[in-house]
N, C-alpha and C. Protein backbone atom coordinates (compact mmCIF):
# COMPACT_ATOMS: atom_id res chain seq x y z
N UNK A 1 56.84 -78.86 43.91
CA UNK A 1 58.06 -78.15 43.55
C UNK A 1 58.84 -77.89 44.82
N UNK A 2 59.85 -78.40 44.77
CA UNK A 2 60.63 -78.21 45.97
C UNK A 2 61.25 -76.56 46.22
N UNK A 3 61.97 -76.21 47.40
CA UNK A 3 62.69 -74.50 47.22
C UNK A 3 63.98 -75.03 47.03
N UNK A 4 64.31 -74.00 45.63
CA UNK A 4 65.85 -73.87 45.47
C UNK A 4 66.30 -73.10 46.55
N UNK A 5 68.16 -73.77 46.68
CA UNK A 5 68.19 -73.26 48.06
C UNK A 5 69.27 -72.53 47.49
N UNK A 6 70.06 -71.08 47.02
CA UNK A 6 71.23 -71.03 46.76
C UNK A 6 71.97 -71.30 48.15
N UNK A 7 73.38 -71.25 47.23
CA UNK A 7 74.97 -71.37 48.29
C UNK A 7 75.08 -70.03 49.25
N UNK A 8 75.24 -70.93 50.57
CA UNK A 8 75.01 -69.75 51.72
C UNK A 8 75.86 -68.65 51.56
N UNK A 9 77.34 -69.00 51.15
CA UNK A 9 78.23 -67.63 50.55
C UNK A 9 77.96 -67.12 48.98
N UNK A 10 76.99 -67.18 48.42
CA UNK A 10 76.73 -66.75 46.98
C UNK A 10 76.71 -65.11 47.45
N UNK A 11 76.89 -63.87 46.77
CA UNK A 11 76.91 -62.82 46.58
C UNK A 11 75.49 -62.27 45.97
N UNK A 12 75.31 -61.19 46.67
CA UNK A 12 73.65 -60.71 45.61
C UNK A 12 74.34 -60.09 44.17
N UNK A 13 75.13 -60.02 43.47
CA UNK A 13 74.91 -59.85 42.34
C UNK A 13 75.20 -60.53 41.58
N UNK A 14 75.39 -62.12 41.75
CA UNK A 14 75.70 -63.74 41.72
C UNK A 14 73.94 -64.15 41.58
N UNK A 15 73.58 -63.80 42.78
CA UNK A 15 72.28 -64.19 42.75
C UNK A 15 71.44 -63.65 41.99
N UNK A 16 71.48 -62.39 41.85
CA UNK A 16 70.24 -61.54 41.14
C UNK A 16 70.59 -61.80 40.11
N UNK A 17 71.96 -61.97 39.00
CA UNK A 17 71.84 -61.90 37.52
C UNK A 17 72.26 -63.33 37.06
N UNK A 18 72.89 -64.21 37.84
CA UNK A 18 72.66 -65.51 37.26
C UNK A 18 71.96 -66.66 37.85
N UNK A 19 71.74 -66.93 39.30
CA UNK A 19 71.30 -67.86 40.23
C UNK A 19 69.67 -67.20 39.96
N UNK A 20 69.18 -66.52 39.66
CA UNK A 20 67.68 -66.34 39.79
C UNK A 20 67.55 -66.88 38.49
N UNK A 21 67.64 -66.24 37.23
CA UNK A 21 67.50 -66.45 36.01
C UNK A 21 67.75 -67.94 35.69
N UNK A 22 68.74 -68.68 36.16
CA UNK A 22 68.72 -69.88 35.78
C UNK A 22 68.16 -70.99 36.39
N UNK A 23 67.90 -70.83 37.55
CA UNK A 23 66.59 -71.60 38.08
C UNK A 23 65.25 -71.09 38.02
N UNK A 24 65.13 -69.80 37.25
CA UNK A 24 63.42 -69.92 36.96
C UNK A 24 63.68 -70.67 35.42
N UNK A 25 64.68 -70.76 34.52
CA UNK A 25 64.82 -71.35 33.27
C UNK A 25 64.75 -72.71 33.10
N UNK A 26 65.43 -73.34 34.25
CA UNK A 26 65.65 -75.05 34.51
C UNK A 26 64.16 -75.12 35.37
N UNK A 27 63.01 -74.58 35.38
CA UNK A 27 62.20 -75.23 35.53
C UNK A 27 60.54 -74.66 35.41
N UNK A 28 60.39 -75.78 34.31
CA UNK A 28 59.21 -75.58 33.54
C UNK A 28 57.80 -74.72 33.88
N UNK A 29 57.82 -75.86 35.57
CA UNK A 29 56.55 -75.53 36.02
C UNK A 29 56.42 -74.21 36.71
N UNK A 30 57.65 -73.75 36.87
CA UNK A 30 57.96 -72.24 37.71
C UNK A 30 57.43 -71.35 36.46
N UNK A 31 58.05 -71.42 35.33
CA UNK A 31 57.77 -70.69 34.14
C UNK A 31 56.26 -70.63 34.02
N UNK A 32 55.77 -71.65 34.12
CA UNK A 32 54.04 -71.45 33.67
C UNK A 32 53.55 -70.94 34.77
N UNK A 33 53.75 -71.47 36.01
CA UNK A 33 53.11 -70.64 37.06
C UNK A 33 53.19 -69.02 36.45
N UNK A 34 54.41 -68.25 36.47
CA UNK A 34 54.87 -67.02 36.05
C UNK A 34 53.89 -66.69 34.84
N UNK A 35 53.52 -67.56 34.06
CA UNK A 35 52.54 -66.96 32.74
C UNK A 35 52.51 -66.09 32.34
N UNK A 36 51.60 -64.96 31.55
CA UNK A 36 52.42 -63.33 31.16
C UNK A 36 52.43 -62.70 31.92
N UNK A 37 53.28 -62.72 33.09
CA UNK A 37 53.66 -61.37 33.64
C UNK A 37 54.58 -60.54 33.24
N UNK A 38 54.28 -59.43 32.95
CA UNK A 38 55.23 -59.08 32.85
C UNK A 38 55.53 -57.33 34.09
N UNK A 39 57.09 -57.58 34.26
CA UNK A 39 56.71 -56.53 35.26
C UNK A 39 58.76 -56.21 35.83
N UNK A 40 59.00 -55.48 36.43
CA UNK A 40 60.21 -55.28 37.07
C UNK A 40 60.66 -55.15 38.48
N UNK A 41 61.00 -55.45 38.53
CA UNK A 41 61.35 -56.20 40.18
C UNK A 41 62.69 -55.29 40.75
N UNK A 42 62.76 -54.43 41.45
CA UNK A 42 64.06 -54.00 42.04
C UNK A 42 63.88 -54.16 43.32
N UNK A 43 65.25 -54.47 43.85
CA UNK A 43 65.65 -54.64 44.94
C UNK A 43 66.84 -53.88 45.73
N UNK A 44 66.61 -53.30 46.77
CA UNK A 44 67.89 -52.52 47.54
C UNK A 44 68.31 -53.48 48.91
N UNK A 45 69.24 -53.73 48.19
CA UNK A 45 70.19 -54.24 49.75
C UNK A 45 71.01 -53.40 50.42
N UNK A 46 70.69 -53.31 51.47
CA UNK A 46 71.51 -52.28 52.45
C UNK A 46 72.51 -53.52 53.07
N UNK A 47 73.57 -52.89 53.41
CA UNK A 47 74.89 -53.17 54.35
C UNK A 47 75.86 -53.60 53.27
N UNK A 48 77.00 -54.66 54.27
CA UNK A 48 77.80 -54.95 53.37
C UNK A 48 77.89 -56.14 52.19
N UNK A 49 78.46 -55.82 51.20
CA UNK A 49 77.60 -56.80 49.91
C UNK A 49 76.56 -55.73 49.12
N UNK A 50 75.99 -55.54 50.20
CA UNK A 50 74.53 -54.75 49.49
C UNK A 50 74.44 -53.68 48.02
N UNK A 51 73.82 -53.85 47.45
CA UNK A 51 73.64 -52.56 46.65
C UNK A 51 72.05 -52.77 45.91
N UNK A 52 71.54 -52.06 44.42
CA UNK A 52 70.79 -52.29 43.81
C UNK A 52 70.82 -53.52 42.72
N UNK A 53 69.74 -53.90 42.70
CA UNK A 53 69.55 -55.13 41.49
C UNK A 53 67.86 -55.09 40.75
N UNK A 54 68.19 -55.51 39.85
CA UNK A 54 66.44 -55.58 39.53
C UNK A 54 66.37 -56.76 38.51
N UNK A 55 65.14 -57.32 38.68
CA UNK A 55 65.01 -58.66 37.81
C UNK A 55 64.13 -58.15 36.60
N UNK A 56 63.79 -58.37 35.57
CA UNK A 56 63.00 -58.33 34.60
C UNK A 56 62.02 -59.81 34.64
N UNK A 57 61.12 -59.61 34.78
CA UNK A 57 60.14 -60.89 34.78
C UNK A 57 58.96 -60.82 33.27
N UNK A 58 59.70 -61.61 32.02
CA UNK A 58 59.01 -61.54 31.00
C UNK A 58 58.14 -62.53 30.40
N UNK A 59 56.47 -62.97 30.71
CA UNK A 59 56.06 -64.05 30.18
C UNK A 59 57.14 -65.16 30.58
N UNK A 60 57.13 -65.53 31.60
CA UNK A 60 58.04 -67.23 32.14
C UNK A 60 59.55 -66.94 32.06
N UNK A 61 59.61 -66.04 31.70
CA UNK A 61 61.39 -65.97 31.63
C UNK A 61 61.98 -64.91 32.77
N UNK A 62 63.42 -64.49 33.24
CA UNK A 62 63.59 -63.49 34.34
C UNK A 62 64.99 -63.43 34.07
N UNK A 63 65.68 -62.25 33.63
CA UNK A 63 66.76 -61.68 33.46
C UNK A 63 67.23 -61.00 34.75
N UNK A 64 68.03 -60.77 35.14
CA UNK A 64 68.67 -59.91 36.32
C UNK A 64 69.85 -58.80 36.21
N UNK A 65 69.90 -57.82 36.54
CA UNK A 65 70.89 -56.82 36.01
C UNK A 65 71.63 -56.16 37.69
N UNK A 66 72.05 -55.51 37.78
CA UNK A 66 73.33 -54.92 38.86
C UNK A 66 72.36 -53.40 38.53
N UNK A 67 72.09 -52.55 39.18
CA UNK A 67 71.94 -51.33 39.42
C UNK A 67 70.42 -50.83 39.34
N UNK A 68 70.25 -50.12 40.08
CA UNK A 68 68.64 -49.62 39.61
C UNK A 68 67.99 -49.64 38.65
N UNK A 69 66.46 -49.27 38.58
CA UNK A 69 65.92 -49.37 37.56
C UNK A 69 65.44 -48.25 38.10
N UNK A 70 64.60 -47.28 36.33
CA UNK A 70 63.96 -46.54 36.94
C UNK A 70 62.64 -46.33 37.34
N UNK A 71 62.21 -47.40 36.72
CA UNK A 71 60.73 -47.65 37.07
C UNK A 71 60.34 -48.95 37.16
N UNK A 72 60.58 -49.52 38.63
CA UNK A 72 60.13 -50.60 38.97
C UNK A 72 58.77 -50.92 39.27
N UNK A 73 58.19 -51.80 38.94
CA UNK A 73 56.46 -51.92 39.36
C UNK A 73 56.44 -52.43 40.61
N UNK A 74 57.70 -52.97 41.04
CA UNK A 74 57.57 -53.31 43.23
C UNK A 74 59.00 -52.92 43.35
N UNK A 75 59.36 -52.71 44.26
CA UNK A 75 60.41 -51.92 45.12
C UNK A 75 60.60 -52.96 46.20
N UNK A 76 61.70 -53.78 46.48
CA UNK A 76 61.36 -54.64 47.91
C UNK A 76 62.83 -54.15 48.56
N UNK A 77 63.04 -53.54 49.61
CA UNK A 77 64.28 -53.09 50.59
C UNK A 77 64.59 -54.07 51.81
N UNK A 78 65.45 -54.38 51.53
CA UNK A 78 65.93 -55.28 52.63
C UNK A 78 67.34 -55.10 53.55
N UNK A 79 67.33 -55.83 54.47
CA UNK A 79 69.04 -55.46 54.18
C UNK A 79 69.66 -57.17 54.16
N UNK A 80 71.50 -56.96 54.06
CA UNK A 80 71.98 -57.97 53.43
C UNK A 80 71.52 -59.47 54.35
N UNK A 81 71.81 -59.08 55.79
CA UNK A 81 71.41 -59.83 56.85
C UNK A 81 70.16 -61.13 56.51
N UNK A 82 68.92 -60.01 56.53
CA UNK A 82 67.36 -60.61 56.32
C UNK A 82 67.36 -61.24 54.70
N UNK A 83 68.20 -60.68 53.82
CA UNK A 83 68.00 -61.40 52.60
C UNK A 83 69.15 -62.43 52.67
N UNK A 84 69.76 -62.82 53.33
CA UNK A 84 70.64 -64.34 53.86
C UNK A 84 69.43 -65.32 54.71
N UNK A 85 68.94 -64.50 55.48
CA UNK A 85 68.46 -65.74 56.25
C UNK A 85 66.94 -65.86 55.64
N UNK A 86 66.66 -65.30 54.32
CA UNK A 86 65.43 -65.59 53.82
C UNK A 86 65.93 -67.00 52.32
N UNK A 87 66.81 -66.51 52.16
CA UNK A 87 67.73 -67.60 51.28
C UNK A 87 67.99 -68.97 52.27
N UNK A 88 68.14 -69.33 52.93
CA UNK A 88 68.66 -69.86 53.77
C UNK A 88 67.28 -70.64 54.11
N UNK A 89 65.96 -70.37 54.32
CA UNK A 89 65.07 -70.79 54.81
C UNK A 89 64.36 -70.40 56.36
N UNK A 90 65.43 -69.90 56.49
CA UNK A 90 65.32 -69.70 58.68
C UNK A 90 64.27 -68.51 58.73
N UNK A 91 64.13 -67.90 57.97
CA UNK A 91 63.10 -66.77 57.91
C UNK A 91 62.17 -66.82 56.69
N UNK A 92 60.75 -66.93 57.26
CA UNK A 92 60.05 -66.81 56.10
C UNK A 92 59.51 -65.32 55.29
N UNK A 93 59.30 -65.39 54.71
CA UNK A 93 58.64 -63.93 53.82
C UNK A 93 57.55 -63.31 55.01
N UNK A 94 56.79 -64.19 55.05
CA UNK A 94 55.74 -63.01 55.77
C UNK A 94 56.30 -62.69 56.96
N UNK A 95 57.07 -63.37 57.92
CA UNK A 95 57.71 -63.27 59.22
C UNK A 95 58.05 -61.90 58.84
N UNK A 96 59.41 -61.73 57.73
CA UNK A 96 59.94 -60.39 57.76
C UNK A 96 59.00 -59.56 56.99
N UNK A 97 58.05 -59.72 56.48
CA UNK A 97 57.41 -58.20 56.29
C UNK A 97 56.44 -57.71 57.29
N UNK A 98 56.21 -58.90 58.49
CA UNK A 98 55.09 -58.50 59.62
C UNK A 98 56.29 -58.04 60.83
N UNK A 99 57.80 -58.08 60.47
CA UNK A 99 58.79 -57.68 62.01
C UNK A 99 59.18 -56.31 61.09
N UNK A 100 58.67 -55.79 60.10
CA UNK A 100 59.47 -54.86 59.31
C UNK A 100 60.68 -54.51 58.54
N UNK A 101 60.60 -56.14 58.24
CA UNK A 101 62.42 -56.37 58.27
C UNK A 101 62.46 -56.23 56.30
N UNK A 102 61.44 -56.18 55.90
CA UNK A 102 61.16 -56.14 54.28
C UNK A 102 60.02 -54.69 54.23
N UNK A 103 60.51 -54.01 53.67
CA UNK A 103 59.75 -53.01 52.95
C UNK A 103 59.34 -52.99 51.39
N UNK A 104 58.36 -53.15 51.20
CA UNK A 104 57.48 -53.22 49.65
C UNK A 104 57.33 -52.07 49.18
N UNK A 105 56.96 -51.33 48.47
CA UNK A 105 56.18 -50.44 47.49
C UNK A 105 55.93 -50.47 46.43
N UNK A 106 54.87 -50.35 45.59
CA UNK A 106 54.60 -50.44 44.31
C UNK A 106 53.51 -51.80 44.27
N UNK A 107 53.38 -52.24 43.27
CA UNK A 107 52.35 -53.23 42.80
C UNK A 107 52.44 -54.13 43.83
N UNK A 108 51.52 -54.19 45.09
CA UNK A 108 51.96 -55.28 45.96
C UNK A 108 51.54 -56.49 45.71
N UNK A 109 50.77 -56.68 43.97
CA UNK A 109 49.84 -58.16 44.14
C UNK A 109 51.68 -58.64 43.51
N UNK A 110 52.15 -58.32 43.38
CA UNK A 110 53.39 -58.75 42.68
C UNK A 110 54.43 -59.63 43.81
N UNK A 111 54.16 -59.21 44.29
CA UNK A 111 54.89 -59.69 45.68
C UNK A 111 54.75 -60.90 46.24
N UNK A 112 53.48 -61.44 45.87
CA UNK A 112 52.59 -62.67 45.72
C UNK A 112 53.57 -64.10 44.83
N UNK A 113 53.87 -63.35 44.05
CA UNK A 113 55.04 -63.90 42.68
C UNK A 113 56.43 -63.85 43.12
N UNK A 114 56.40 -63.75 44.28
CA UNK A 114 58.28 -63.34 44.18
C UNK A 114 58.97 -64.93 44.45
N UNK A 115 58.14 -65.73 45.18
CA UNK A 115 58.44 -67.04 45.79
C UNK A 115 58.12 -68.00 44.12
N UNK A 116 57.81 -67.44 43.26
CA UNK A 116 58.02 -68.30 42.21
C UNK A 116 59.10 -67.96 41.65
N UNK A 117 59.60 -66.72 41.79
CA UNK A 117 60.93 -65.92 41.13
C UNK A 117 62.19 -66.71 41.62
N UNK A 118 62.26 -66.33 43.32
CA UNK A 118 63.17 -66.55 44.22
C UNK A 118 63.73 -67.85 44.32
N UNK A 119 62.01 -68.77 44.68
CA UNK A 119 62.50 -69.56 44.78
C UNK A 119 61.79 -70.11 46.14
């Protein structure tokens, strides 16, 4: 499975409610990987652009919405910067959660799953 790469000027609330959802939909094997999870995903982007988003991850499928949730099962904080150049490829996941550049909380085996989400 190759990485979807979104468009370097896409917007996070471009990305979170239609660019996530429709490439975990257009592809099969992402969906089964995902199998029943089920669980909620929010995300805080700090700076400019930035705000809240949260994905819904239901049994192979993933909806995306604009604003907090109130009970997310992982929490991932970033800011707009580190979530460009993690889109982008130039930074990998573990890089920024071992420079502190990603903050987690909540269910961390979930976090494990995000690169099937993302992408």
């Amino acid at each position: 499975m190759g990485r979807s790469t979104p468009p370097p000027d896409i917007l996070p609330a471009e990305f979170f409610t239609r660019w996530v959802p429709n490439i975990v939909e257009s592809d099969s094997d992402r969906r089964a990987r995902l199998g029943d999870t089920r669980a909620v995903l929010a995300f805080e982007l700090l700076g400019d652009d930035g705000g809240h988003y949260h994905l819904r991850v239901y049994e192979g499928s993933v909806t995306g919405r604009c604003g907090a949730h109130e009970a997310p099962d992982l929490c991932v904080r970033l800011d707009v910067t580190t979530w460009r150049e993690l889109n982008e490829g130039s930074l990998s996941a573990p890089e920024a959660f071992l420079r502190r550049r990603v903050q987690l909380a909540g269910d961390l085996r979930l976090a494990v799953k995000l690169h099937l989400i993302l992408g």
